[in-house]
N, C-alpha and C. Protein backbone atom coordinates (compact mmCIF):
# COMPACT_ATOMS: atom_id res chain seq x y z
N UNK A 1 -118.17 59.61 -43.82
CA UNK A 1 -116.96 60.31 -44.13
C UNK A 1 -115.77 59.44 -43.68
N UNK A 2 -114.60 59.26 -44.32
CA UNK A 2 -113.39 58.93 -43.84
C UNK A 2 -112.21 59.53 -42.83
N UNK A 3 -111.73 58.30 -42.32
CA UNK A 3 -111.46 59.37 -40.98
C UNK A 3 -109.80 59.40 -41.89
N UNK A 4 -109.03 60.18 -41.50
CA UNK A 4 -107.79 60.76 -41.81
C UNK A 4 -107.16 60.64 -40.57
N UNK A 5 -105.76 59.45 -40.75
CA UNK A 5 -104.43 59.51 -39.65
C UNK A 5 -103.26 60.17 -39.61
N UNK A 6 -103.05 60.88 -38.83
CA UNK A 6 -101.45 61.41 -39.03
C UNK A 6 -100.50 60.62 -37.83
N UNK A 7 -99.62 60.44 -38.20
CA UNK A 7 -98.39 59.91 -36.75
C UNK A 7 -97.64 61.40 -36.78
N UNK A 8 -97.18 61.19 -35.22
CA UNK A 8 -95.98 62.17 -34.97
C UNK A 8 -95.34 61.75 -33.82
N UNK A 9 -94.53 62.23 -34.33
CA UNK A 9 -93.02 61.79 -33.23
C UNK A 9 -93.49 62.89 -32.29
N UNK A 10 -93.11 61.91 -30.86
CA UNK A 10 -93.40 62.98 -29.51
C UNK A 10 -91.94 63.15 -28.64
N UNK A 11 -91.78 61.93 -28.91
CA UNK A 11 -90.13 61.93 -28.30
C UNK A 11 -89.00 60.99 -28.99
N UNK A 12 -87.53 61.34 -29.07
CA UNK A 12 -86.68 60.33 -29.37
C UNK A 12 -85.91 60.13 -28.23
N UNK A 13 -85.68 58.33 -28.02
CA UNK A 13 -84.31 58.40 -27.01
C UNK A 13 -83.14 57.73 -28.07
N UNK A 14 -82.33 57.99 -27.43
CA UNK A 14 -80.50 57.97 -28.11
C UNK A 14 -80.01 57.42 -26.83
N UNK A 15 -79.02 56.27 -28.02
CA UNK A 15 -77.67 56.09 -26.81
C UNK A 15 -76.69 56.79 -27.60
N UNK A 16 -75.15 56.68 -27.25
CA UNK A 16 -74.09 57.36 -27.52
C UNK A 16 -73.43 56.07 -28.81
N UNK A 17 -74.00 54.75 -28.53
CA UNK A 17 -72.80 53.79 -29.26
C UNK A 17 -73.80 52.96 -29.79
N UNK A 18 -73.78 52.62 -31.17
CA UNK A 18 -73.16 52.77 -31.88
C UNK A 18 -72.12 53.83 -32.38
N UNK A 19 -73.19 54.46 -32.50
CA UNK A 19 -72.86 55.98 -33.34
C UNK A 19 -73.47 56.79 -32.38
N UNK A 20 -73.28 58.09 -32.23
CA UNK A 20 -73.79 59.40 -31.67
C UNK A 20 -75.17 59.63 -31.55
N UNK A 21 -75.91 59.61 -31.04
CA UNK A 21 -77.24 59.90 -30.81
C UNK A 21 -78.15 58.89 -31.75
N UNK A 22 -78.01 57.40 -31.46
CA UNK A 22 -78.04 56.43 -31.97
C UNK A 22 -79.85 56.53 -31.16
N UNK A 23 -80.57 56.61 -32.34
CA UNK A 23 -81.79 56.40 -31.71
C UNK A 23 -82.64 54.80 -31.38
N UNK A 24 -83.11 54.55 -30.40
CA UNK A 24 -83.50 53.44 -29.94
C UNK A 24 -84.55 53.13 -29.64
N UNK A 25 -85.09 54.32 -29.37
CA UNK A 25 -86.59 54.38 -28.58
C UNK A 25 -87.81 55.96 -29.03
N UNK A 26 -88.82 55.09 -29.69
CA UNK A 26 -89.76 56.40 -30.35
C UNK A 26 -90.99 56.49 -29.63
N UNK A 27 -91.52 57.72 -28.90
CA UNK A 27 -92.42 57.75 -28.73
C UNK A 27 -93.18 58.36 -29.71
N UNK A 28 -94.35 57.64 -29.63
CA UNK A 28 -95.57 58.54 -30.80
C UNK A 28 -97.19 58.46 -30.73
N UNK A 29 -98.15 59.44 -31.52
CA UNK A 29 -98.87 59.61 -31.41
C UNK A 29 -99.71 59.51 -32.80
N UNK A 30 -100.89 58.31 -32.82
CA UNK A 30 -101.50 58.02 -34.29
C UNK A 30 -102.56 59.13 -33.58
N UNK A 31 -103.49 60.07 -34.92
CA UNK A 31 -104.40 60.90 -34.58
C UNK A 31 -105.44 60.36 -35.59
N UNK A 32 -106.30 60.47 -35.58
CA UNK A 32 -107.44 60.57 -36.43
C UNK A 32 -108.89 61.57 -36.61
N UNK A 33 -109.01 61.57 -37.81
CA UNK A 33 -110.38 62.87 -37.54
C UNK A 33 -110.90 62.57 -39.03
N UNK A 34 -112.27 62.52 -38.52
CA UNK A 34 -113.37 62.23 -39.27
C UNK A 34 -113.74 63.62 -39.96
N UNK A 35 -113.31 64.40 -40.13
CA UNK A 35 -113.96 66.16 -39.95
C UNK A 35 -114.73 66.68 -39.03
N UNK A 36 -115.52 65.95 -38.16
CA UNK A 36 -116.16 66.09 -36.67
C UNK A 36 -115.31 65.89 -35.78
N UNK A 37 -115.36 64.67 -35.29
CA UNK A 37 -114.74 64.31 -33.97
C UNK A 37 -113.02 63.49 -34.43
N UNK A 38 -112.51 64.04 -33.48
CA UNK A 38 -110.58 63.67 -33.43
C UNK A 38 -110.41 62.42 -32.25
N UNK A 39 -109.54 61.83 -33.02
CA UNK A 39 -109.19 60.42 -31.59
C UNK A 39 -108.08 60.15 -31.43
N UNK A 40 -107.07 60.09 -30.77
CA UNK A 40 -105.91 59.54 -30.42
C UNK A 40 -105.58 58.42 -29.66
N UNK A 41 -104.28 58.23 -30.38
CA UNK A 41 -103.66 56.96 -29.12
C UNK A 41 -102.42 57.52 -28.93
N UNK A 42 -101.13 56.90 -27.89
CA UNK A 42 -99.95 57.18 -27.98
C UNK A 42 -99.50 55.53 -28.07
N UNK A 43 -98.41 56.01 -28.50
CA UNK A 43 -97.37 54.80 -28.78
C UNK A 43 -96.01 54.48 -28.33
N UNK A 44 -95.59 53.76 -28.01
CA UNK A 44 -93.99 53.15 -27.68
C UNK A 44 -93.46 52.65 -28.28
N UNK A 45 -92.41 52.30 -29.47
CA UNK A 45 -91.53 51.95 -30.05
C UNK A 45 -90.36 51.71 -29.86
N UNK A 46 -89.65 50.74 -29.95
CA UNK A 46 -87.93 50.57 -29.71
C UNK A 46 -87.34 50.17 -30.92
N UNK A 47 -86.27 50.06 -30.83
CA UNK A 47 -85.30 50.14 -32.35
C UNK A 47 -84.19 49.18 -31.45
N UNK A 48 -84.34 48.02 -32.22
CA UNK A 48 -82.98 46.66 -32.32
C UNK A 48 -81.21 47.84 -32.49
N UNK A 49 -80.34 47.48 -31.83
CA UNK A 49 -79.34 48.27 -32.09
C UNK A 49 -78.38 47.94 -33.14
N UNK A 50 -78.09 48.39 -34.13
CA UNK A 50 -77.66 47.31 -35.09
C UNK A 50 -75.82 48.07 -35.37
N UNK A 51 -74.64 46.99 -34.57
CA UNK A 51 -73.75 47.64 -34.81
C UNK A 51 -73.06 48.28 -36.10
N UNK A 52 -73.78 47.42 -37.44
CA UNK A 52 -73.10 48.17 -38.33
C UNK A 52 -74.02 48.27 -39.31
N UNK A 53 -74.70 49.73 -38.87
CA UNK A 53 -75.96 49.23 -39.71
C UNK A 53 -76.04 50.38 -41.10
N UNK A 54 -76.01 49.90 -42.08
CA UNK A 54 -75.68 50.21 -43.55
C UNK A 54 -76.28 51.79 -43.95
N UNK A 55 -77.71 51.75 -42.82
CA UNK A 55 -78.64 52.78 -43.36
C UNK A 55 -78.54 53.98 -42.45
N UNK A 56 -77.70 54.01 -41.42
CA UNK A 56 -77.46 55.00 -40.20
C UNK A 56 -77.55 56.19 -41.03
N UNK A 57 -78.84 56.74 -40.36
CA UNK A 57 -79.18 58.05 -40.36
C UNK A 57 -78.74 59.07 -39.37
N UNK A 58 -77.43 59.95 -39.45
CA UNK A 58 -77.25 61.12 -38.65
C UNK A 58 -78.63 61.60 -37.52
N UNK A 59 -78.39 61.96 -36.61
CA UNK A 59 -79.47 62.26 -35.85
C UNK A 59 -79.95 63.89 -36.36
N UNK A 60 -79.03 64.61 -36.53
CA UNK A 60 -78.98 66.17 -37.22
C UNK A 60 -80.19 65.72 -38.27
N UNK A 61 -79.82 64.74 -39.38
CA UNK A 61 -80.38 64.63 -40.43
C UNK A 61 -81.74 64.25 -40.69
N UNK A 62 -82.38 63.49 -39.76
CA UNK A 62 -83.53 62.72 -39.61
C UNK A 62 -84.66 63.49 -39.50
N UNK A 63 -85.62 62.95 -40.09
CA UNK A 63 -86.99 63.83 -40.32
C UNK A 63 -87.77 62.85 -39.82
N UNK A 64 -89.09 63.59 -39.41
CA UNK A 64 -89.94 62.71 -39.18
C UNK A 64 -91.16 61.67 -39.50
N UNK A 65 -90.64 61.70 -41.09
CA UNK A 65 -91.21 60.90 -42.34
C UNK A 65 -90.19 59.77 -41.68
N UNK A 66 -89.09 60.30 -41.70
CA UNK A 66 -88.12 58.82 -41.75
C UNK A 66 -88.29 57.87 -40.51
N UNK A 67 -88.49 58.53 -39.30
CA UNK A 67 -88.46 58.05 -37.90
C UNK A 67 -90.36 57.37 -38.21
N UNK A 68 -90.82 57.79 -38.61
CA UNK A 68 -92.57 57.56 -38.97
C UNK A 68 -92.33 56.25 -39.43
N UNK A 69 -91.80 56.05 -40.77
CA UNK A 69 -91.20 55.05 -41.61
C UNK A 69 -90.71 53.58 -40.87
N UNK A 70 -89.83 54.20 -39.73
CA UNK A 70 -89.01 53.37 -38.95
C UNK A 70 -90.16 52.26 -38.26
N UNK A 71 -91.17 53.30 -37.34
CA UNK A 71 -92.25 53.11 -36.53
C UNK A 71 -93.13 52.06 -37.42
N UNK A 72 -93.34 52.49 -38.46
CA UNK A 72 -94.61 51.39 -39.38
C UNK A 72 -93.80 50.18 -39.66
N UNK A 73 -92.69 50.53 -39.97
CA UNK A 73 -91.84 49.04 -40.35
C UNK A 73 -91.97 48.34 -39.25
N UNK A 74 -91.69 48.62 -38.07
CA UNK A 74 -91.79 47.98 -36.68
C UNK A 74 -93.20 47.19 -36.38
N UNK A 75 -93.80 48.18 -37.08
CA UNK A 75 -95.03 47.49 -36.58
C UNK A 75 -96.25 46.96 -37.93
N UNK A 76 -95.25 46.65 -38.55
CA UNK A 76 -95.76 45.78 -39.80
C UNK A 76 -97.54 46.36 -40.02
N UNK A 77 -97.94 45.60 -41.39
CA UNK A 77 -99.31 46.29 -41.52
C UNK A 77 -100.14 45.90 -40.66
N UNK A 78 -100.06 44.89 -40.27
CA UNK A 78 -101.60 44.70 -39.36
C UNK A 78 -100.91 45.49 -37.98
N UNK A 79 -100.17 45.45 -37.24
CA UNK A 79 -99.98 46.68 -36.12
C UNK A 79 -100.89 47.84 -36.59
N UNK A 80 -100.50 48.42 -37.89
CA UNK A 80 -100.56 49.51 -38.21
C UNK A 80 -102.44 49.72 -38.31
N UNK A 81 -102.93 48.37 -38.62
CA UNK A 81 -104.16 48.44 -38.93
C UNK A 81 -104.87 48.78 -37.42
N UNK A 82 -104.04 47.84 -36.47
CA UNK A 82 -104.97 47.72 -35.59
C UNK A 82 -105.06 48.74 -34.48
N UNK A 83 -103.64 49.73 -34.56
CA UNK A 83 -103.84 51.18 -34.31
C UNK A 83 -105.21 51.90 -34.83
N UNK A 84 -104.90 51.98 -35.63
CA UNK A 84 -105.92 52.40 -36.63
C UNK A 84 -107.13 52.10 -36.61
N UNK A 85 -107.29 50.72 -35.93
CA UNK A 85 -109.06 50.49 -36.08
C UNK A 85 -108.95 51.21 -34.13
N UNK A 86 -108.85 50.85 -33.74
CA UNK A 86 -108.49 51.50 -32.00
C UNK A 86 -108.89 52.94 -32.35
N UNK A 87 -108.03 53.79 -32.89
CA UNK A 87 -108.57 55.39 -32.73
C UNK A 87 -110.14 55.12 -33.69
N UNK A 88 -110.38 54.56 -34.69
CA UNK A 88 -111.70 54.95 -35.36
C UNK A 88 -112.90 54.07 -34.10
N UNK A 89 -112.33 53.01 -33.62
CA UNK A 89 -113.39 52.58 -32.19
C UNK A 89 -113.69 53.90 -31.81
N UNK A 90 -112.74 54.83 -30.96
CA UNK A 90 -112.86 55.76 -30.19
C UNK A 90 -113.76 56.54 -31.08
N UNK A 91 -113.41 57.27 -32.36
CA UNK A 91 -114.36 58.12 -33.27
C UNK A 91 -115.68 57.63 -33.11
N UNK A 92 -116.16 56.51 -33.72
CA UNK A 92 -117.52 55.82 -33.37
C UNK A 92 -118.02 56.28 -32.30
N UNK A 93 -117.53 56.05 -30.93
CA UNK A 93 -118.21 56.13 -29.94
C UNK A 93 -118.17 57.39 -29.64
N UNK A 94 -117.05 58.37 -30.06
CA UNK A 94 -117.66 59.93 -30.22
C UNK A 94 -118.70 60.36 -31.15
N UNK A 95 -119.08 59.64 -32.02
CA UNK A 95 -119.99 60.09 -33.04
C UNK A 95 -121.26 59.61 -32.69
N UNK A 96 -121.63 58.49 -31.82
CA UNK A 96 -122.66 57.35 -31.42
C UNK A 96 -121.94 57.18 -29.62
N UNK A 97 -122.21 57.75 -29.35
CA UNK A 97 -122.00 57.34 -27.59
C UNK A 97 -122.54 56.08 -27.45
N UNK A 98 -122.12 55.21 -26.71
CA UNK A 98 -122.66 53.86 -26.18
C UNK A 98 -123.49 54.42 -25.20
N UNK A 99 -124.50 53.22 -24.93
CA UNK A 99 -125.88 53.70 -23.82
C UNK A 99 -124.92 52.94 -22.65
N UNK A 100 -125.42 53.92 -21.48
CA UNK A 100 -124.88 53.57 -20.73
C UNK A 100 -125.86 53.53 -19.54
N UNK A 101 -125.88 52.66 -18.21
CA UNK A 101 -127.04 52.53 -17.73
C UNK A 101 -126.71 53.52 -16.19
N UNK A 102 -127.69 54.09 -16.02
CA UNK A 102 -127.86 55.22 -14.94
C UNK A 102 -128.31 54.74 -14.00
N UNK A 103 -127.75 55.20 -12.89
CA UNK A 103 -128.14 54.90 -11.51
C UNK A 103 -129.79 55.52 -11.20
N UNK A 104 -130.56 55.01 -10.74
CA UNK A 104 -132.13 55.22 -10.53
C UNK A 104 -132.64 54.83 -9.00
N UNK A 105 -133.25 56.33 -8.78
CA UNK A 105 -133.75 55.75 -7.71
C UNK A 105 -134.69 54.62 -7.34
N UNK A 106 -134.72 53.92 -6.17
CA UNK A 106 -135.43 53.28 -5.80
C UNK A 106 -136.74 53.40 -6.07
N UNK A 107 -137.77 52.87 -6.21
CA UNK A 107 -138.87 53.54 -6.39
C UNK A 107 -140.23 53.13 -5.03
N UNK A 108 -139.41 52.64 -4.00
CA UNK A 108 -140.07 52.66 -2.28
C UNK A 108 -139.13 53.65 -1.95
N UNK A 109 -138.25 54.54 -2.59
CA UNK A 109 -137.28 55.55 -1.18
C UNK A 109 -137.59 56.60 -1.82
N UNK A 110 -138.02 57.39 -0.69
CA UNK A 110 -138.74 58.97 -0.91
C UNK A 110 -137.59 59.75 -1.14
């Protein structure tokens, strides 16, 4: 089965200048789910301040397609991939646990 990603914005930071609630800094969260097992990562993002920047989005106005948008541009496709292979690692090993080796007793200690 294919696993399915969603991003979401967890937090925005803003300065005051350029413009008013000039966002700079995105936190976020890639999810994934196979229809069984769900995997996450979180993320950190920053935004270059750009004094006159053509595309200034109102902070009122902004959705979180657009701030999502912002985030993938930042992190070009292979970022995006390698998020992406990171949460499906995690899925795998929820779906297939790695062997892991157990502590055993001695076999001279009673």
């Amino acid at each position: 089965m294919s696993t399915t990603y969603t991003w979401t914005v967890k937090a925005l930071y803003t300065l005051q200048s350029p413009q008013p609630n000039y966002v700079v800094n995105c936190i976020w969260e890639l999810t994934g789910t196979d229809g069984t097992h769900t995997a996450s990562i979180d993320g950190n993002t920053q935004f270059a301040i750009e004094q006159t920047d053509p595309n200034f989005v109102p902070y009122a106005q902004l959705t979180q397609a657009t701030v999502i948008g912002w985030v993938q541009a930042a992190l070009g496709a292979q970022g995006i991939a390698n998020f992406e292979a990171n949460v499906q690692g995690q899925i795998n090993s929820l779906a297939n646990p790695p062997v892991s080796p157990a502590q055993t007793a001695l076999p001279w200690s009673s």
